[in-house]
N, C-alpha and C. Protein backbone atom coordinates (compact mmCIF):
# COMPACT_ATOMS: atom_id res chain seq x y z
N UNK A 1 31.47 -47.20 -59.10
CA UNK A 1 31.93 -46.24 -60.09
C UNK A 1 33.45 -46.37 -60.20
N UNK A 2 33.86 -46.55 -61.63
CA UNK A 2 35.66 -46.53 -61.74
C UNK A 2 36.66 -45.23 -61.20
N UNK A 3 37.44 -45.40 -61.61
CA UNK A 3 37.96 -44.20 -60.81
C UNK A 3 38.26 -43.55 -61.98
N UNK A 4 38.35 -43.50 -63.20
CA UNK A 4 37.81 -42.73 -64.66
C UNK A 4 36.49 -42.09 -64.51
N UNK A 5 35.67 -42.96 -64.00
CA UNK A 5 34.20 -41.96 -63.94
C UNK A 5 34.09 -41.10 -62.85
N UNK A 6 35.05 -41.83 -61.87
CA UNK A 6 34.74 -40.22 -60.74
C UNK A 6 35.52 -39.42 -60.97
N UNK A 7 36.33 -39.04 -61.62
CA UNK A 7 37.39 -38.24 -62.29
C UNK A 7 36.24 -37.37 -63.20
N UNK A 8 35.41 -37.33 -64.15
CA UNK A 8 35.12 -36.89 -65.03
C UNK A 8 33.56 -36.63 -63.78
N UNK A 9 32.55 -36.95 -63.55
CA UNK A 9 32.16 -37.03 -62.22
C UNK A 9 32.43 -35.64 -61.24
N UNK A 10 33.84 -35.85 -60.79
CA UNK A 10 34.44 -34.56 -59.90
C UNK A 10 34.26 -33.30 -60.74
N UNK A 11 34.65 -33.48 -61.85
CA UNK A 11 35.21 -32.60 -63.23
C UNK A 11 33.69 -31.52 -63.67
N UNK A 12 32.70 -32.43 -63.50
CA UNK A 12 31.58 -31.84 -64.20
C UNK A 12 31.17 -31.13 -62.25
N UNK A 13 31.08 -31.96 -61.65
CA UNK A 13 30.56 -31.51 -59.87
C UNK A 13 31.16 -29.73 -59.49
N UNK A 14 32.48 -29.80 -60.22
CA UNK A 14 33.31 -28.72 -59.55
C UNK A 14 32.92 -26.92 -60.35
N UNK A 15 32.12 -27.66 -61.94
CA UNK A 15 31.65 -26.10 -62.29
C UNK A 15 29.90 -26.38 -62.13
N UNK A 16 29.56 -27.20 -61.23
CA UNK A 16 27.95 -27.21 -60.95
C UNK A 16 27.60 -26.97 -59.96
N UNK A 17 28.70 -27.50 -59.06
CA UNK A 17 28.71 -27.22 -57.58
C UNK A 17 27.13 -28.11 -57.23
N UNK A 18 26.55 -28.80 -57.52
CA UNK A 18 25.06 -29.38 -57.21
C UNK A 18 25.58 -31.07 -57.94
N UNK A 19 25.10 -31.81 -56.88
CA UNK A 19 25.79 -33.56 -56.77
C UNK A 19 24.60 -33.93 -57.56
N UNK A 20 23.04 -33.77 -57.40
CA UNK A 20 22.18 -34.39 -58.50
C UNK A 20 22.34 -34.04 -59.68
N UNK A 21 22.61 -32.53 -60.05
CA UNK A 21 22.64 -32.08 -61.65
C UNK A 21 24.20 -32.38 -62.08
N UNK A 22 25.52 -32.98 -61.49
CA UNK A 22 26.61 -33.09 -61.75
C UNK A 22 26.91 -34.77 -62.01
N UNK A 23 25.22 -35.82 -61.42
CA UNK A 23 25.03 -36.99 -61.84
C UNK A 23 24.62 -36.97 -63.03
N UNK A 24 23.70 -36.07 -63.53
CA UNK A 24 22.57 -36.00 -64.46
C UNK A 24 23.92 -36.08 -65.83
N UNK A 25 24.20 -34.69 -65.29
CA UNK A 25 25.18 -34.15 -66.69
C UNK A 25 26.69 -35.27 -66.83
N UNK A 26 27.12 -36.12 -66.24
CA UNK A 26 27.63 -36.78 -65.81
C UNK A 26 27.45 -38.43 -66.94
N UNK A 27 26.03 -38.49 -67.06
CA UNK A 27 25.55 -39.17 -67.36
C UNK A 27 25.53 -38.90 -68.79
N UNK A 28 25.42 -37.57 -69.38
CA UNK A 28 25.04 -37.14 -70.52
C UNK A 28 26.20 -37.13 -71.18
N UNK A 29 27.24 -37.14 -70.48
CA UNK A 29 28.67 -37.04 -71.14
C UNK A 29 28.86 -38.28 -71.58
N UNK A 30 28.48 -39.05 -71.28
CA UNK A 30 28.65 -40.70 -71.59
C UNK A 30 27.90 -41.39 -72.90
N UNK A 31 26.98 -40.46 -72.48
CA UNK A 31 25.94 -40.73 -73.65
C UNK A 31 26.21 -40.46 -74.70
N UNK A 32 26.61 -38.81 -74.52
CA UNK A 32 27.47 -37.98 -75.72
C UNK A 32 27.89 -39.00 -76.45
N UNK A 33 29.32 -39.25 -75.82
CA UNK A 33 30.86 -39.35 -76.14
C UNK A 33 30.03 -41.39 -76.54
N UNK A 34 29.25 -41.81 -76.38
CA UNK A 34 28.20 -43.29 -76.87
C UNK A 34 28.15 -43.06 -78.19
N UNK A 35 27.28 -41.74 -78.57
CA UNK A 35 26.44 -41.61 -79.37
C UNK A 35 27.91 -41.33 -80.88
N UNK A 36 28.53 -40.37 -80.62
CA UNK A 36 29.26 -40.02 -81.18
C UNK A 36 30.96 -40.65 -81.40
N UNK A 37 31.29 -41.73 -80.49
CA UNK A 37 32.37 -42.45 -80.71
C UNK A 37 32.96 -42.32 -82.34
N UNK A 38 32.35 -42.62 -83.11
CA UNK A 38 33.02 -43.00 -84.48
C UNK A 38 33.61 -41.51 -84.75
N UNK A 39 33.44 -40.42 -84.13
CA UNK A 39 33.63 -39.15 -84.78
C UNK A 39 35.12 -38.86 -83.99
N UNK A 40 35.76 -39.63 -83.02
CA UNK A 40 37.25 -39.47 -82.35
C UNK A 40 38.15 -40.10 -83.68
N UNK A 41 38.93 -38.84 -83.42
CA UNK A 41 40.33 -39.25 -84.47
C UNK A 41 40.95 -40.19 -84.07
N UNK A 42 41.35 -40.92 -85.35
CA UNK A 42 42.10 -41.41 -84.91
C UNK A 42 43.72 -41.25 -84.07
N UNK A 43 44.37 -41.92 -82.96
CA UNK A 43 45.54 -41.31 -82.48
C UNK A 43 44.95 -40.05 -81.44
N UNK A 44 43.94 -39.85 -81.48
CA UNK A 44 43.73 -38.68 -80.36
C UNK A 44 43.55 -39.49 -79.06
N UNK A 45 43.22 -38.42 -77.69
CA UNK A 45 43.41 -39.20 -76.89
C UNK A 45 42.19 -38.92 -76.51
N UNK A 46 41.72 -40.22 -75.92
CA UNK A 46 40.26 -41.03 -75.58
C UNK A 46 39.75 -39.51 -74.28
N UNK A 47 40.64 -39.59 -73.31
CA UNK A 47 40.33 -39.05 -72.33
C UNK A 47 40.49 -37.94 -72.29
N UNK A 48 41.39 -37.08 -73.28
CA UNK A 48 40.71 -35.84 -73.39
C UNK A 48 39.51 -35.49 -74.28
N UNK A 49 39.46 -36.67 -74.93
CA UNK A 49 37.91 -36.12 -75.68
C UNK A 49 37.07 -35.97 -74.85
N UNK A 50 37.23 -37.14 -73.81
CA UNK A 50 35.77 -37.06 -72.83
C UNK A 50 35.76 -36.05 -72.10
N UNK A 51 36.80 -34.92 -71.66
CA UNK A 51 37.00 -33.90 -70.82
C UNK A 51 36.39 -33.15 -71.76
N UNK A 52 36.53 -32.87 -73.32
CA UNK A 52 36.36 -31.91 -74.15
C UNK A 52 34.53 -31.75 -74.05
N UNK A 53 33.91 -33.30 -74.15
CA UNK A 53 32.64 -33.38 -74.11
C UNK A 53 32.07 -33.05 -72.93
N UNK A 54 32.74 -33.23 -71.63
CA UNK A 54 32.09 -32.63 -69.99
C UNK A 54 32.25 -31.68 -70.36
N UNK A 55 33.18 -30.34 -70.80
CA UNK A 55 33.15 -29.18 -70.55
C UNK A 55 32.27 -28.88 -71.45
N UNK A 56 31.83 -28.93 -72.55
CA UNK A 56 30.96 -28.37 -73.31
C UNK A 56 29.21 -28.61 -72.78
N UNK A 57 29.43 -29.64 -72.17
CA UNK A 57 27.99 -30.58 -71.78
C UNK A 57 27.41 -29.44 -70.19
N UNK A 58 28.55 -29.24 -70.11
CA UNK A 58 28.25 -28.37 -68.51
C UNK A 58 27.95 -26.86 -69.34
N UNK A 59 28.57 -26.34 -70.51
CA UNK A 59 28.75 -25.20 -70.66
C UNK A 59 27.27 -25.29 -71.63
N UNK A 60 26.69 -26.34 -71.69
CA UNK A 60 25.37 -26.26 -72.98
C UNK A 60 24.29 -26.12 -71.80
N UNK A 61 24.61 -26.69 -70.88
CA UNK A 61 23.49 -26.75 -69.50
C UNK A 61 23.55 -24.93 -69.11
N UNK A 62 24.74 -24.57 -68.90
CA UNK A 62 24.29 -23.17 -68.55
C UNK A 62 23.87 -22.05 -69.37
N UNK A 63 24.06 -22.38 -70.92
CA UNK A 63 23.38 -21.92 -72.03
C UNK A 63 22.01 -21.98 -71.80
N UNK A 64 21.34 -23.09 -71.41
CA UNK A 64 19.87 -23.34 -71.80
C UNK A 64 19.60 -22.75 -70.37
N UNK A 65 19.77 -23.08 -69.64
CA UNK A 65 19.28 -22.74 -67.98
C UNK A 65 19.63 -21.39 -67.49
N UNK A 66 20.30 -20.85 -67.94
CA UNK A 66 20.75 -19.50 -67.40
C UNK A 66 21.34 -20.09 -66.05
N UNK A 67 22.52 -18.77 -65.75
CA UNK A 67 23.33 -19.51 -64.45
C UNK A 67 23.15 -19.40 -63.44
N UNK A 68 23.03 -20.21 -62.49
CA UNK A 68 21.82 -20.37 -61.36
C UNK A 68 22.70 -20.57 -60.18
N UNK A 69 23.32 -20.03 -59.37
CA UNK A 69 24.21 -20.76 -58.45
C UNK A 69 23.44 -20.54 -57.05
N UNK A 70 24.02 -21.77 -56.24
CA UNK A 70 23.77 -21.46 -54.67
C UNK A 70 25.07 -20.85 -53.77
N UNK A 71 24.64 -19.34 -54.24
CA UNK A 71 25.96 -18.50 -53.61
C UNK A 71 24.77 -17.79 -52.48
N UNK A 72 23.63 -18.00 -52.30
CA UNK A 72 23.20 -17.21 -51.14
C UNK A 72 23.55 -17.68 -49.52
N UNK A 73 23.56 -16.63 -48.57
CA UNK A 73 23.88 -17.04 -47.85
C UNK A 73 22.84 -18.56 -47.20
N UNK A 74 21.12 -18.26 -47.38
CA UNK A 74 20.45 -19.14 -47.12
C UNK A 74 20.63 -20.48 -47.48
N UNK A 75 21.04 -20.82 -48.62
CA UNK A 75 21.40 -22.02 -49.33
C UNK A 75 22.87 -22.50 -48.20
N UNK A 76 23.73 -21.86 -48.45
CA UNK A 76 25.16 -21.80 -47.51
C UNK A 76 24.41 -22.38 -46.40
N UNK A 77 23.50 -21.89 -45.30
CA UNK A 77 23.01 -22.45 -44.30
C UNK A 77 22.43 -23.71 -44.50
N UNK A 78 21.74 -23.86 -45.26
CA UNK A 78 21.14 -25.35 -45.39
C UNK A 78 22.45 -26.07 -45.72
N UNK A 79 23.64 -25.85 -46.29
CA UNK A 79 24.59 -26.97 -46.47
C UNK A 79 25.24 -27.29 -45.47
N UNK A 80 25.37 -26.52 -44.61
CA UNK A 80 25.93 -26.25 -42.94
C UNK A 80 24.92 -27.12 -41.94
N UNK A 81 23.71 -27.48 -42.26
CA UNK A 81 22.67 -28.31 -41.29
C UNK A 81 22.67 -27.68 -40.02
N UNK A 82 22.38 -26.66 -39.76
CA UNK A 82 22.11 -25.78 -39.12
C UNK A 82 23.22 -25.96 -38.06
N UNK A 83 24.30 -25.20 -38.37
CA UNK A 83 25.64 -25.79 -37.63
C UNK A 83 26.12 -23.92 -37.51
N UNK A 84 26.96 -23.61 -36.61
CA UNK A 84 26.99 -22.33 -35.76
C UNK A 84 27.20 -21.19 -37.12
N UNK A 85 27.20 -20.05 -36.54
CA UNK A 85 26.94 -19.02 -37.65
C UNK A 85 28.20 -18.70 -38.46
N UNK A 86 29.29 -19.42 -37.75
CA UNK A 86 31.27 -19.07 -38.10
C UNK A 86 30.99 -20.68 -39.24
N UNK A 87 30.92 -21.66 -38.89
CA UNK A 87 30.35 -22.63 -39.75
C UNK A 87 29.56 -22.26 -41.29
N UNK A 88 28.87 -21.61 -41.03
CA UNK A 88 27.98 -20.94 -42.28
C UNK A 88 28.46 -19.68 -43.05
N UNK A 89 29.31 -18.97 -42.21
CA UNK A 89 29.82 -18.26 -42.63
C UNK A 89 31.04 -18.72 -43.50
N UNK A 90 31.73 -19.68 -43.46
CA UNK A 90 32.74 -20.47 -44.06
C UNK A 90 32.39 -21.29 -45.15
N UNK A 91 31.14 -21.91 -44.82
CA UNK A 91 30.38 -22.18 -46.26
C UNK A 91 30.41 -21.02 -47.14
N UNK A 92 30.01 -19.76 -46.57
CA UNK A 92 29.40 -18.91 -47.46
C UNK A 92 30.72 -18.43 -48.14
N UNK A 93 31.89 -18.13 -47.65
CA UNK A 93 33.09 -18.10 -48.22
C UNK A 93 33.45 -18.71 -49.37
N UNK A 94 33.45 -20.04 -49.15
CA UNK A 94 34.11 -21.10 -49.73
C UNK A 94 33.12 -20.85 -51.27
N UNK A 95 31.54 -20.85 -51.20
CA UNK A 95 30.55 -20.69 -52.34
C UNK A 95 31.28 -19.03 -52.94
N UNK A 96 31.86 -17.89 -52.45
CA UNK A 96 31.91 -17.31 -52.97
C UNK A 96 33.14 -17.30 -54.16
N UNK A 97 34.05 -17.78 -52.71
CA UNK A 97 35.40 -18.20 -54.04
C UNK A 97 35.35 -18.65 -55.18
N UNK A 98 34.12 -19.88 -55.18
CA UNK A 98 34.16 -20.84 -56.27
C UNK A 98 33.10 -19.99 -57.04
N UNK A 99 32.02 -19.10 -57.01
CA UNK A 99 31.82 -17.95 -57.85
C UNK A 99 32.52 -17.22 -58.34
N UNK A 100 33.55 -16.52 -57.60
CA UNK A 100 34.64 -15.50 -58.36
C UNK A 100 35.46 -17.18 -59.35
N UNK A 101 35.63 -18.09 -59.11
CA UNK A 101 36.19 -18.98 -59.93
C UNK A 101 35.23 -19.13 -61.57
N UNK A 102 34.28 -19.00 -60.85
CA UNK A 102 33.57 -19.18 -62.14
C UNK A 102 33.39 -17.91 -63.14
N UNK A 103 34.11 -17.10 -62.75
CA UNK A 103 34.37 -15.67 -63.11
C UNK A 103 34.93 -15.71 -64.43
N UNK A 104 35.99 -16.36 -64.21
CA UNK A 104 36.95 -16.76 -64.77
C UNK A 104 36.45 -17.36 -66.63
N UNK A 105 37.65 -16.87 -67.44
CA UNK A 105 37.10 -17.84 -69.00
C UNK A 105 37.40 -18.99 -69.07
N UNK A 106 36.47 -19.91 -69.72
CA UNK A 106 37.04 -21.42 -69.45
C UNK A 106 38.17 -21.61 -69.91
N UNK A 107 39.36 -20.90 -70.19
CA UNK A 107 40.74 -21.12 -70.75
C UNK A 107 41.19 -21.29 -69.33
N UNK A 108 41.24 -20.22 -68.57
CA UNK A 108 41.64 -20.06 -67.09
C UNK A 108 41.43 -21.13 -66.40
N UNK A 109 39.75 -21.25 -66.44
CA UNK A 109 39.19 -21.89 -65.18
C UNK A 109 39.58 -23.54 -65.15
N UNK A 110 39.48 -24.15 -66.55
CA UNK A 110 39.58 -25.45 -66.42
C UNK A 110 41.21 -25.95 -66.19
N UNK A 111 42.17 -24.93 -66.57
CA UNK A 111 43.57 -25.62 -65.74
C UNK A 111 43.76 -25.42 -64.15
N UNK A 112 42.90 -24.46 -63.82
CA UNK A 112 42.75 -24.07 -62.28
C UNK A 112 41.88 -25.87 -61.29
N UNK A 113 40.78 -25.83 -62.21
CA UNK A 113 40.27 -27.03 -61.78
C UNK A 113 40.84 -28.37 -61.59
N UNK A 114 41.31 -28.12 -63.00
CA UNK A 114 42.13 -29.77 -63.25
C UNK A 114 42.95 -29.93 -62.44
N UNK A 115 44.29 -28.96 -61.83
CA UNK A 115 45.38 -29.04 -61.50
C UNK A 115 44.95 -28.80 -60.06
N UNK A 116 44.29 -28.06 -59.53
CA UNK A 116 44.16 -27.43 -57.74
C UNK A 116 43.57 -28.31 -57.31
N UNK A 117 41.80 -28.33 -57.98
CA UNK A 117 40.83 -29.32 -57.26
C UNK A 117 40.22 -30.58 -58.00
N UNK A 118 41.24 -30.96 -59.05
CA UNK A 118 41.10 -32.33 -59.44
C UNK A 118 42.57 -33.07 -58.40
N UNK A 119 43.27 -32.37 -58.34
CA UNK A 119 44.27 -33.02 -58.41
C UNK A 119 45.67 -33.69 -59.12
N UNK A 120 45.16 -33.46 -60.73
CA UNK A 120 45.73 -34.20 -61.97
C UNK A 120 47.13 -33.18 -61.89
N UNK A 121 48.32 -34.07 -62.22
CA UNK A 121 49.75 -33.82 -62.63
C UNK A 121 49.53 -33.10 -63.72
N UNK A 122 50.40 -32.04 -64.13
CA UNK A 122 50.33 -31.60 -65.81
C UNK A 122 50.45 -32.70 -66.73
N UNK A 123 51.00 -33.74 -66.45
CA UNK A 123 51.43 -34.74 -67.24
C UNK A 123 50.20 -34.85 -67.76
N UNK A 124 48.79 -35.66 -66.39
CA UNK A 124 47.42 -36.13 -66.83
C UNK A 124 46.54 -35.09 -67.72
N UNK A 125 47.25 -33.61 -66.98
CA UNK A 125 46.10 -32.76 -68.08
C UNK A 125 46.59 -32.14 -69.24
N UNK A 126 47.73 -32.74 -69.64
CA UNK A 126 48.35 -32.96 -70.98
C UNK A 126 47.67 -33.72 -72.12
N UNK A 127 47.55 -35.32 -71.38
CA UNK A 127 46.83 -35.69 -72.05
C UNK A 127 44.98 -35.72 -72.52
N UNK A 128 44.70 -35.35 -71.47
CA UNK A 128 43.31 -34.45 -71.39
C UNK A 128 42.90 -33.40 -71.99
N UNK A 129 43.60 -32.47 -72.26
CA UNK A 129 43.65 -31.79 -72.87
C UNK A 129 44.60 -32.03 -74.29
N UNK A 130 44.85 -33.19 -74.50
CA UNK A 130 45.48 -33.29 -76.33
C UNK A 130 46.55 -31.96 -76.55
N UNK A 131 47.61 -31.96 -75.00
CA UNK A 131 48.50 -31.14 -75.35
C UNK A 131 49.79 -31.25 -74.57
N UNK A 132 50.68 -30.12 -74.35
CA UNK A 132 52.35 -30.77 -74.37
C UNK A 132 51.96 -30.64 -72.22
N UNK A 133 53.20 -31.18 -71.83
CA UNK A 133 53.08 -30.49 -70.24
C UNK A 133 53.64 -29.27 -70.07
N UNK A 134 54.45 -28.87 -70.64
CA UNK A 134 55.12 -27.36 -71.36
C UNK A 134 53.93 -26.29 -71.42
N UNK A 135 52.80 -26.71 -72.39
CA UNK A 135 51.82 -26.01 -72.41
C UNK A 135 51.04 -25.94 -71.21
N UNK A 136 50.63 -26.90 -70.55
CA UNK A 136 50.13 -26.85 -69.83
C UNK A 136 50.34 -26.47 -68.27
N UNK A 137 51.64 -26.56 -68.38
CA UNK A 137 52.34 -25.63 -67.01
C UNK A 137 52.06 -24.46 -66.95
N UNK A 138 52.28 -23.89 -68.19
CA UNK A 138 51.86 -22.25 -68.93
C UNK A 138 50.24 -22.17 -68.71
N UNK A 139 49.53 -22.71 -68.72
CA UNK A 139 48.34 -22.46 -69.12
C UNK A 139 47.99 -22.41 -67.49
N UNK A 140 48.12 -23.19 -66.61
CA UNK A 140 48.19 -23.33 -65.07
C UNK A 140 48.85 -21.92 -64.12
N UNK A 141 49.96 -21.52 -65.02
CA UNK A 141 50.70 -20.24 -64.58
C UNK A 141 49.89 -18.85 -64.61
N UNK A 142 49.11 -19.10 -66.34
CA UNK A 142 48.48 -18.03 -66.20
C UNK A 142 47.00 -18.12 -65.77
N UNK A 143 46.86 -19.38 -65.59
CA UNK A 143 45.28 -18.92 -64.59
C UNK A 143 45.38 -18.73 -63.35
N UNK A 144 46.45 -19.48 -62.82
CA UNK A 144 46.88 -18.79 -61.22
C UNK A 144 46.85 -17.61 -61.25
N UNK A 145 47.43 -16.71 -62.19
CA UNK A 145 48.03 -15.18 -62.35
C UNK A 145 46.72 -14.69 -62.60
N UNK A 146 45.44 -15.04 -63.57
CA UNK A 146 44.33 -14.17 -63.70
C UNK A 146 43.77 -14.80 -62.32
N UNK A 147 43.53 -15.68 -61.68
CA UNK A 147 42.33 -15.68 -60.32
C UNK A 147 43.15 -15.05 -59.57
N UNK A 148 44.52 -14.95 -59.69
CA UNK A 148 45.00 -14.05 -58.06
C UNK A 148 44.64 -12.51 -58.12
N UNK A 149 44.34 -12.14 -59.74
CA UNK A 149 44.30 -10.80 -60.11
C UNK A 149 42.90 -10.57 -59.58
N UNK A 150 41.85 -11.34 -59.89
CA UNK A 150 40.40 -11.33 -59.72
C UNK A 150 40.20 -11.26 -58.27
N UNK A 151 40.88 -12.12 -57.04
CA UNK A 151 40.57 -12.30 -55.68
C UNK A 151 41.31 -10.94 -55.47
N UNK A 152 42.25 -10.21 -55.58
CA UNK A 152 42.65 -9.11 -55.29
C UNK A 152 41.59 -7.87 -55.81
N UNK A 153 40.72 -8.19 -56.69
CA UNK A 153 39.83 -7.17 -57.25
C UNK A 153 39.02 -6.69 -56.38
N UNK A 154 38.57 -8.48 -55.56
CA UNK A 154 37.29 -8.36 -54.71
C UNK A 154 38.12 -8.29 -52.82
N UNK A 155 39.48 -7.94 -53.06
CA UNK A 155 39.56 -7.71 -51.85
C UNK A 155 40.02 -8.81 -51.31
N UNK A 156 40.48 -9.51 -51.99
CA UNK A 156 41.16 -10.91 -50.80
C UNK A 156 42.41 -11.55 -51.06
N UNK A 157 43.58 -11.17 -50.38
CA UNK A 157 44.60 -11.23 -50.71
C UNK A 157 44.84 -12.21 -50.60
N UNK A 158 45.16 -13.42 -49.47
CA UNK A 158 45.27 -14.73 -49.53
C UNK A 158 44.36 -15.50 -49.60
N UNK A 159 44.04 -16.26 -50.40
CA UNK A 159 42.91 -17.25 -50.41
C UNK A 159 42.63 -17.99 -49.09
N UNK A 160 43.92 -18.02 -48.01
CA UNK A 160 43.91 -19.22 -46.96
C UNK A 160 43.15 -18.68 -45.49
N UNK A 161 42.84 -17.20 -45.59
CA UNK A 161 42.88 -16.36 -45.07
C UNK A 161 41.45 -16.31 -45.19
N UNK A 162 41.08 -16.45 -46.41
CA UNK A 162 39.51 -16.40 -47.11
C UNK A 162 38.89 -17.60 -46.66
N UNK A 163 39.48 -18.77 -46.83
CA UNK A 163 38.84 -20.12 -47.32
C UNK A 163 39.75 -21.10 -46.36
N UNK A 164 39.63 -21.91 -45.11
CA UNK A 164 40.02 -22.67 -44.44
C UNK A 164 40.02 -24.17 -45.62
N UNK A 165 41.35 -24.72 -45.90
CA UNK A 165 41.21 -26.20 -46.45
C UNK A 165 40.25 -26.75 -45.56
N UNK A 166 39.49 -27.81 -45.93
CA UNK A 166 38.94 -28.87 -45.43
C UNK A 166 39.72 -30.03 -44.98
C-alpha cells in the first residue's frame, strides 16, 4: 500500500474506529473518486478531492447503518486480549474520548483528525482541504477550543490525565 493510500486508509480508520469496515470503505473511496474522475475541476487539488470523497463515503455509511460504535466496555475487553482490568480500563478510555470526538460537527472533527491523529502540517491540510494554511490554522484553533469545551462538559480536564499516549 502507498503511503497516499494509507493516509486516506488512516483518514477513513480514525471516524470508524473498525480496520475491516475502514478497508471496505477505503476501497469505496477509490472506486468513487474511479467512477467519477472526469467530474474534478480543473486546477483543483487531486488530494483534497479524495479527502472530500472519504469523508462523505464514511458519513453515507453512517447514514445507512445507523451509528454503531464499540464504546462498550465488553468490546474494550476483547481489544485488550484479556490483558489486566487497568489495561481495559484504558482501552475503555481511549474508545470514550474518540466517542466524545465523534461528538463533534464534521467542521470540528476533521481538522482535529487531520492535524492531531493524522499527523498532516496545516500546509498538507491546506491542500486537502482546497484551502489557505491561514484558514486552516483557524479551523484547527477552533476545534481544539470546541473538544476542550466538550471534554470539560463530560468532566475531563486534561486529556493526558484521561488517555495515556501510546
Amino acid at each position: 500500500m502507498t503511503s497516499s493510500c494509507r493516509r486516506f486508509y488512516a483518514y477513513v480508520a480514525r471516524r470508524v474506529m473498525n480496520k475491516e469496515l475502514a478497508e471496505d470503505l477505503t476501497s469505496q473511496v477509490f472506486e468513487k473518486a474511479l467512477k467519477s474522475i472526469r467530474g474534478l475541476r480543473a486546477g483543483a487539488s487531486f488530494k483534497g478531492w479524495l479527502f472530500k470523497i472519504a469523508g462523505n463515503t464514511v458519513i453515507d455509511y453512517y447514514m445507512s447503518k445507523g451509528r454503531q460504535q464499540a464504546s462498550s466496555l465488553d468490546k474494550a475487553g476483547d481489544m485488550a486480549n484479556g490483558k489486566s482490568h487497568k489495561a481495559v480500563e484504558e482501552v475503555d478510555n481511549r474508545v470514550a474520548v474518540m466517542s466524545l470526538l465523534e461528538k463533534l460537527d464534521e467542521t470540528h472533527r476533521t481538522p482535529l483528525v487531520m492535524h492531531f491523529l493524522e499527523g498532516m502540517a496545516v500546509e498538507e491540510m491546506a491542500e486537502a482541504l482546497d484551502s489557505t494554511p491561514n484558514a486552516c490554522y483557524m479551523k484547527v484553533y477552533r476545534a481544539t477550543k470546541a473538544f476542550a469545551e466538550l471534554l470539560e462538559q463530560h468532566g475531563i480536564k486534561r486529556i493526558d490525565d484521561y488517555v495515556r499516549p501510546s
